[in-house]
PDB file of N, CA and C in Angstrom:
ATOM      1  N   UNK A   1     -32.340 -25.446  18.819  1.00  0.00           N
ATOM      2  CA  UNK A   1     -31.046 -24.983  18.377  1.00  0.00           C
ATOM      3  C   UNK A   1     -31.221 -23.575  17.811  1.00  0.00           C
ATOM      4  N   UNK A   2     -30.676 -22.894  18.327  1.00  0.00           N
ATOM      5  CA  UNK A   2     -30.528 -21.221  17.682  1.00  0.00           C
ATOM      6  C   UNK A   2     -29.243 -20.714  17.840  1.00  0.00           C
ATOM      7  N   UNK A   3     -29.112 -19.221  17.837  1.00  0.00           N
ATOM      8  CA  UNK A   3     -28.001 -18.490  17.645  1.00  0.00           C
ATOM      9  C   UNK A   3     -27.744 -18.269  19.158  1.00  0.00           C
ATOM     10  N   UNK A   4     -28.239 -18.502  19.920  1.00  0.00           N
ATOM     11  CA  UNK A   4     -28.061 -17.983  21.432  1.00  0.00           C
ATOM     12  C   UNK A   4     -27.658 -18.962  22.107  1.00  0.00           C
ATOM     13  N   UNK A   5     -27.947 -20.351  22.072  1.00  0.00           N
ATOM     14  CA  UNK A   5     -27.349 -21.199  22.492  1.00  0.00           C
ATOM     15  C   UNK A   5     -26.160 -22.369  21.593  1.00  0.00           C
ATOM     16  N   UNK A   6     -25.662 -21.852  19.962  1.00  0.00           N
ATOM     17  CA  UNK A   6     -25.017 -22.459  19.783  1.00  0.00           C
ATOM     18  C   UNK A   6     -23.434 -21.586  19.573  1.00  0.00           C
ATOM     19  N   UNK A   7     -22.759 -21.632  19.354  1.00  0.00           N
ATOM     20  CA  UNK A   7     -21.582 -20.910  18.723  1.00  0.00           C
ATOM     21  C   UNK A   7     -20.484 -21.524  17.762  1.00  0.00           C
ATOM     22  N   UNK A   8     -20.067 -20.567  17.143  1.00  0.00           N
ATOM     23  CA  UNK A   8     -19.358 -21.201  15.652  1.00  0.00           C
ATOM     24  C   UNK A   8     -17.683 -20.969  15.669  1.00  0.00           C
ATOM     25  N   UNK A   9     -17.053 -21.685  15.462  1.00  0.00           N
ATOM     26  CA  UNK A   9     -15.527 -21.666  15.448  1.00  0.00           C
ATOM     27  C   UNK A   9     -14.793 -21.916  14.118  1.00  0.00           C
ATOM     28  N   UNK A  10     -14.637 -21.254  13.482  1.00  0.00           N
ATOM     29  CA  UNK A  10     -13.923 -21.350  11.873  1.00  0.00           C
ATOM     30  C   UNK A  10     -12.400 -20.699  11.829  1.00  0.00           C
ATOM     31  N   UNK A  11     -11.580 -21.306  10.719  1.00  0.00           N
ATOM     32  CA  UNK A  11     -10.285 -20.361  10.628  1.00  0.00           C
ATOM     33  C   UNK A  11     -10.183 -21.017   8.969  1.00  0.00           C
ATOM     34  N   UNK A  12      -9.291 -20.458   8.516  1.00  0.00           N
ATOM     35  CA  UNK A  12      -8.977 -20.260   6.773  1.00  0.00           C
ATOM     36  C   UNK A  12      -7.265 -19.937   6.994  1.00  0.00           C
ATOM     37  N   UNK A  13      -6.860 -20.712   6.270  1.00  0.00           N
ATOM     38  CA  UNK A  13      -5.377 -20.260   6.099  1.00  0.00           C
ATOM     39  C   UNK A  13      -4.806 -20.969   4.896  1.00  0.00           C
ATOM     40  N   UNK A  14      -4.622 -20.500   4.039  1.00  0.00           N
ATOM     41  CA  UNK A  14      -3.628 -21.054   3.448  1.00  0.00           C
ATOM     42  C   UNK A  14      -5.162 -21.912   1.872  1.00  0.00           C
ATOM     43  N   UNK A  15      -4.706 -23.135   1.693  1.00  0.00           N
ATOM     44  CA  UNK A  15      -5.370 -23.955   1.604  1.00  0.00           C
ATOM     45  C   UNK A  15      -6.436 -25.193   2.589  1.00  0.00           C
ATOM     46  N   UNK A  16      -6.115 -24.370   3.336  1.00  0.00           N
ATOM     47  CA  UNK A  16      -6.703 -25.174   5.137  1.00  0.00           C
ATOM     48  C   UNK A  16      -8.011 -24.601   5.270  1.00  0.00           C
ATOM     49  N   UNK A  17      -9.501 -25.113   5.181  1.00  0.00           N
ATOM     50  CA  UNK A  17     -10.310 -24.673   5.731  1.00  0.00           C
ATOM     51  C   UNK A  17     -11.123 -25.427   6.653  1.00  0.00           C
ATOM     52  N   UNK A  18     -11.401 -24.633   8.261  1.00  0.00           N
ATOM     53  CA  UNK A  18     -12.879 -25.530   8.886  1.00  0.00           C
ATOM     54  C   UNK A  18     -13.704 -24.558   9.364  1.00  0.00           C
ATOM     55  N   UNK A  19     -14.546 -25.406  10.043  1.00  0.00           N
ATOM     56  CA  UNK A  19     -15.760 -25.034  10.424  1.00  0.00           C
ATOM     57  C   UNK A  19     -16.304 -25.718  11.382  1.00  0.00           C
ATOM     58  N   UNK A  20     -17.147 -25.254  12.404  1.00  0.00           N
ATOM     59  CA  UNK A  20     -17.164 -26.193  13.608  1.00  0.00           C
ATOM     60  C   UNK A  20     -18.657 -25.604  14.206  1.00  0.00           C
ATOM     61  N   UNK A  21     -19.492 -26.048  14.067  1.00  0.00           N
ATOM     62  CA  UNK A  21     -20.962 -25.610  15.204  1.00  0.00           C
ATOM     63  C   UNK A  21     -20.365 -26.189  16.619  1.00  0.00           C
ATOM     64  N   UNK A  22     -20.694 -25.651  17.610  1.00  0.00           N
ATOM     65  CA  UNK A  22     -20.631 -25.964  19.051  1.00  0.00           C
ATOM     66  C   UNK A  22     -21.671 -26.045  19.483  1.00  0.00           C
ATOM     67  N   UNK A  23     -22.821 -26.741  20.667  1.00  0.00           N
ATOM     68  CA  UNK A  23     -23.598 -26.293  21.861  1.00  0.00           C
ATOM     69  C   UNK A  23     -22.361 -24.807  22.573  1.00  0.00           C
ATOM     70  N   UNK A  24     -23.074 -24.373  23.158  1.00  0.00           N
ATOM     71  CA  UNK A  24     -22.456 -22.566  24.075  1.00  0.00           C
ATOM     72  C   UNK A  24     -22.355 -23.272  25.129  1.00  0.00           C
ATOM     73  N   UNK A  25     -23.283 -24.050  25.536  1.00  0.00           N
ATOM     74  CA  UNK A  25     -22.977 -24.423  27.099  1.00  0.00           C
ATOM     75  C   UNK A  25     -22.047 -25.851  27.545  1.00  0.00           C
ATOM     76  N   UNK A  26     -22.010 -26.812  26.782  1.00  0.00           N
ATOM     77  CA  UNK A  26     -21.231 -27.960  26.978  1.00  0.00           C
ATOM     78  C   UNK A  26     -19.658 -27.355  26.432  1.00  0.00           C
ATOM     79  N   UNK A  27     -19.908 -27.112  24.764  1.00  0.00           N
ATOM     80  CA  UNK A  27     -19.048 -26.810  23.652  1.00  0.00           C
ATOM     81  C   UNK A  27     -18.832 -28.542  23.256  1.00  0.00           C
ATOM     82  N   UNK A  28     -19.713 -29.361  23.596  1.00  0.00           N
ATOM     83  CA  UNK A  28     -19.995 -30.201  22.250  1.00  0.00           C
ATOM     84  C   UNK A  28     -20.044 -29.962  20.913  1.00  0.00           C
ATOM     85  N   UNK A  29     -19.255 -30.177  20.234  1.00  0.00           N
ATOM     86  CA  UNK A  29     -19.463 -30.161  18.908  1.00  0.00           C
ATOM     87  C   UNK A  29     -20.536 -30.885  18.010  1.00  0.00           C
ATOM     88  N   UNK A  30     -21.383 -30.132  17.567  1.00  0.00           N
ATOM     89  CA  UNK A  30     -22.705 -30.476  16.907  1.00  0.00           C
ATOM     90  C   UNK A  30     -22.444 -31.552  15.470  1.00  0.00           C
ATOM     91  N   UNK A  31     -21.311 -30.407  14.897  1.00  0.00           N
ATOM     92  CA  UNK A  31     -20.794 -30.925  13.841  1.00  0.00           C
ATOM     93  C   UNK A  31     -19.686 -30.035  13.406  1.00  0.00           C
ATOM     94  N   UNK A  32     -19.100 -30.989  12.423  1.00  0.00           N
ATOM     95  CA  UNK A  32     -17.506 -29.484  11.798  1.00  0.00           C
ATOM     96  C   UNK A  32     -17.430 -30.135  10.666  1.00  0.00           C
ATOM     97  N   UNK A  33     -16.394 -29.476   9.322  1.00  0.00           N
ATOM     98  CA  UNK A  33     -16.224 -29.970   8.305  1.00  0.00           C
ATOM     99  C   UNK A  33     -14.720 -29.270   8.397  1.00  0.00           C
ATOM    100  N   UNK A  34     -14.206 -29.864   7.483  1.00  0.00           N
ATOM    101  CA  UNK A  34     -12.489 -29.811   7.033  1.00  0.00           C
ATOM    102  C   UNK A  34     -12.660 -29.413   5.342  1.00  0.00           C
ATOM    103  N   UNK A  35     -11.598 -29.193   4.839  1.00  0.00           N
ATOM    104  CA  UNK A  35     -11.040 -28.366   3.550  1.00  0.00           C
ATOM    105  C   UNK A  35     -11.753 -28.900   2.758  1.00  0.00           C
ATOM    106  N   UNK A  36     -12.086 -29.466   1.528  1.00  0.00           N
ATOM    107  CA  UNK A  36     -12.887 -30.362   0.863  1.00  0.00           C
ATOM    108  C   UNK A  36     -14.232 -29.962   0.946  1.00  0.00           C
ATOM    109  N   UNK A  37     -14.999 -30.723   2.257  1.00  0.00           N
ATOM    110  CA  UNK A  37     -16.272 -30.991   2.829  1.00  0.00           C
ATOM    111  C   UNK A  37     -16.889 -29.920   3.156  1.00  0.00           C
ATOM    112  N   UNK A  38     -15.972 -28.254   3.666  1.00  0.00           N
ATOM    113  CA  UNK A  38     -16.428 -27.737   4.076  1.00  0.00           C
ATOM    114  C   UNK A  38     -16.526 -26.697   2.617  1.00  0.00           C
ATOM    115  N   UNK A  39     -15.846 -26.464   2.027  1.00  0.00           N
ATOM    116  CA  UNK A  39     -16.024 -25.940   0.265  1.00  0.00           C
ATOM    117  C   UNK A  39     -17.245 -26.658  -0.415  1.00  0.00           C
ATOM    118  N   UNK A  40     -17.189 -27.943  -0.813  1.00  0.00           N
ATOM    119  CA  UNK A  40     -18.510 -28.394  -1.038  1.00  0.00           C
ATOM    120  C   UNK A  40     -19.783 -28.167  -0.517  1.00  0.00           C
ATOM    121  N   UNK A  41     -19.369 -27.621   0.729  1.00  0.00           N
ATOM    122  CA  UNK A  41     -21.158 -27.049   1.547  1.00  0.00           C
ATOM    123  C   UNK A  41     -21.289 -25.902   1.344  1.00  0.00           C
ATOM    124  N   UNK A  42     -19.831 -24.843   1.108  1.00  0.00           N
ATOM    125  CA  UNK A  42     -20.263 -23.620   0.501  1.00  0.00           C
ATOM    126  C   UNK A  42     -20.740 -24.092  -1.466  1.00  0.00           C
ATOM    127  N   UNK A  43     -20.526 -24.482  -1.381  1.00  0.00           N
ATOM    128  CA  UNK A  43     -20.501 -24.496  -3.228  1.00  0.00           C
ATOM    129  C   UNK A  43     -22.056 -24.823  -3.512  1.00  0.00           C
ATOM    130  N   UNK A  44     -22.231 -26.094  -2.819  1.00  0.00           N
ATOM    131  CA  UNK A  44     -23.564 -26.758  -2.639  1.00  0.00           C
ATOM    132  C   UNK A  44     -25.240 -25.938  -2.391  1.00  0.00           C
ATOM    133  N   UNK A  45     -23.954 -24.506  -1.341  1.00  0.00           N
ATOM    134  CA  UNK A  45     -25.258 -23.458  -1.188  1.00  0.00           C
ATOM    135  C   UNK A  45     -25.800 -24.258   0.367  1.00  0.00           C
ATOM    136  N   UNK A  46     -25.183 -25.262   1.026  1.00  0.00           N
ATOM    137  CA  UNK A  46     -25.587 -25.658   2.536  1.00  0.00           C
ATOM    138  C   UNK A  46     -25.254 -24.396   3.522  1.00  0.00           C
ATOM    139  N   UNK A  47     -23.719 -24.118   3.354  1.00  0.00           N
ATOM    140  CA  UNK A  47     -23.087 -23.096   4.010  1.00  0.00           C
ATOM    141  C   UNK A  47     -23.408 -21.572   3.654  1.00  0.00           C
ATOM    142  N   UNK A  48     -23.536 -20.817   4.192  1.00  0.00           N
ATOM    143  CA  UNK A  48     -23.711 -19.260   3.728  1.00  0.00           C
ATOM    144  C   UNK A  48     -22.187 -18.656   4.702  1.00  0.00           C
ATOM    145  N   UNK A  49     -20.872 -18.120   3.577  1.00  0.00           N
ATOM    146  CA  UNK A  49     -19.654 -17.924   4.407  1.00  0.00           C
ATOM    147  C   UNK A  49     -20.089 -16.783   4.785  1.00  0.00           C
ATOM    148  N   UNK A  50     -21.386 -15.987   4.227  1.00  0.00           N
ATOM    149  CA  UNK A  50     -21.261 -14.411   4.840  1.00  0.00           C
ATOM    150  C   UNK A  50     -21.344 -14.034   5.932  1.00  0.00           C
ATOM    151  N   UNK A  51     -20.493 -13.333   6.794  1.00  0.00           N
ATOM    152  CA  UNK A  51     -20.548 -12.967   7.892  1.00  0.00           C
ATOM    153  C   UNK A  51     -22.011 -13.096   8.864  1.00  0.00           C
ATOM    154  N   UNK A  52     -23.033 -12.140   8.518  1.00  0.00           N
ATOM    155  CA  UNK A  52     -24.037 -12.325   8.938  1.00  0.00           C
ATOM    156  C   UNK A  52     -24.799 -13.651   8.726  1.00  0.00           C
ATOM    157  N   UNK A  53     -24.834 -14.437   7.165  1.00  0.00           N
ATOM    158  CA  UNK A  53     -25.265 -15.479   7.516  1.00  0.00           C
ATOM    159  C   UNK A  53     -24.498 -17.013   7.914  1.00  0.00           C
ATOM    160  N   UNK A  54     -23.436 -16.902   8.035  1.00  0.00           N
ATOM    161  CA  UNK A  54     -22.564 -18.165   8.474  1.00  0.00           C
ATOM    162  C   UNK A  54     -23.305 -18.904   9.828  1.00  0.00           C
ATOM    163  N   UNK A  55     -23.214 -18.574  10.406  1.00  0.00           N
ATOM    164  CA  UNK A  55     -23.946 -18.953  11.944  1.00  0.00           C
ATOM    165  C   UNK A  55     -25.541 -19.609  11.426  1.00  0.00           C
ATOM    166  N   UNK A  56     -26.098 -18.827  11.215  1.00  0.00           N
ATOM    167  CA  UNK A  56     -27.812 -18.948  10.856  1.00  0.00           C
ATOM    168  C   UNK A  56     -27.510 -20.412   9.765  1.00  0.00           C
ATOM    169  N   UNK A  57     -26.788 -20.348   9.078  1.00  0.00           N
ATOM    170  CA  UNK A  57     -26.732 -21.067   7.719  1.00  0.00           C
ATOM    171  C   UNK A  57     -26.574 -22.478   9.074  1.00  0.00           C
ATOM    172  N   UNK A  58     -25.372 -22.647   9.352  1.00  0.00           N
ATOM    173  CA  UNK A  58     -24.822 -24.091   9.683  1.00  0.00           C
ATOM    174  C   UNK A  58     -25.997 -23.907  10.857  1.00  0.00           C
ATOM    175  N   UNK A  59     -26.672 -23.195  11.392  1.00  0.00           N
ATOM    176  CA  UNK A  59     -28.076 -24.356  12.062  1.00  0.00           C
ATOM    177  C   UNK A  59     -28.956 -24.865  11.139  1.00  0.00           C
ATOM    178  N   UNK A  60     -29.410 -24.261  10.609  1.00  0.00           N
ATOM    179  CA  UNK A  60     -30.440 -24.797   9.512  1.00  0.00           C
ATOM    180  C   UNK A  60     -29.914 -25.940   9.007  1.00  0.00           C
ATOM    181  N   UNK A  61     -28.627 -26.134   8.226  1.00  0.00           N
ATOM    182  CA  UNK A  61     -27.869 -27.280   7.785  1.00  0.00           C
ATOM    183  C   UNK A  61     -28.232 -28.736   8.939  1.00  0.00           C
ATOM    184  N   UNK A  62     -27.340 -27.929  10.392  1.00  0.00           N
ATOM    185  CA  UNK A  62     -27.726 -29.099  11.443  1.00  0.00           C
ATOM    186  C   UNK A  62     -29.085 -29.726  11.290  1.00  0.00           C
ATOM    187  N   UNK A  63     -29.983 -28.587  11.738  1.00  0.00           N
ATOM    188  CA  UNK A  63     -31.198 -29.208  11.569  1.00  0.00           C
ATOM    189  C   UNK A  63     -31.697 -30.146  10.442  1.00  0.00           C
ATOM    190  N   UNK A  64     -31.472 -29.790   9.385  1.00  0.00           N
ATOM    191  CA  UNK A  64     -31.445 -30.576   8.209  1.00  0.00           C
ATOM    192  C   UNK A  64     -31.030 -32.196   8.275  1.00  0.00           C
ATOM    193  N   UNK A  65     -30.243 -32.080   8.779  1.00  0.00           N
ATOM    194  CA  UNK A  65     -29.166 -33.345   9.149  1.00  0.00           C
ATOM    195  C   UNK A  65     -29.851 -34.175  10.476  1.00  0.00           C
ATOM    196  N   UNK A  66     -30.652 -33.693  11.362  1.00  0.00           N
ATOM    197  CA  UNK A  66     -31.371 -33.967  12.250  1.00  0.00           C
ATOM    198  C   UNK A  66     -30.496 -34.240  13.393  1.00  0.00           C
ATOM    199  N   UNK A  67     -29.505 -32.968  13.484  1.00  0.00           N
ATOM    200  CA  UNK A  67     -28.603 -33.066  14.499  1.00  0.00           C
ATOM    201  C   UNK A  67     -28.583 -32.173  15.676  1.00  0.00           C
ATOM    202  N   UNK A  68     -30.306 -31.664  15.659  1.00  0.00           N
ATOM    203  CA  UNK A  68     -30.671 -31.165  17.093  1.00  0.00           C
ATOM    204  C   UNK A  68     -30.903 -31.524  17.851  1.00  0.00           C
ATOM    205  N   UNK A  69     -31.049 -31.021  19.550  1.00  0.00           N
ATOM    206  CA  UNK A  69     -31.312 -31.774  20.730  1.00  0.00           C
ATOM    207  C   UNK A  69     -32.298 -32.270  20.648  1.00  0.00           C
TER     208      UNK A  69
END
């Protein structure tokens, strides 16, 4: 699992937040979190929202979770 073969889909609005890892080539979803779940993983320090590290962050997380191929 890396940055080249996975891709990330997020939006923020309002009080609404997600987050979504994909596979690039199926677009299986690896994993996602919703408003709540996905604040608690930033808070927790799982998630990194910063631009550069958002992506990098939720593989490591996956992996963590043992939700690689």
């Amino acid at each position: 699992m890396t940055i080249n073969n996975t891709v990330v889909a997020s939006w923020h609005e309002r009080d609404r937040d997600y987050i979504e890892l994909m596979w690039k080539d199926t677009e299986e979803t690896i994993f996602e979190a919703w408003d709540e779940d996905y604040r608690g993983m930033v808070e927790d320090g799982f998630i990194d929202p910063r631009p550069r590290r958002l992506h990098q962050s939720l593989i490591e997380y996956a992996r963590h979770m043992g939700l690689a191929r």
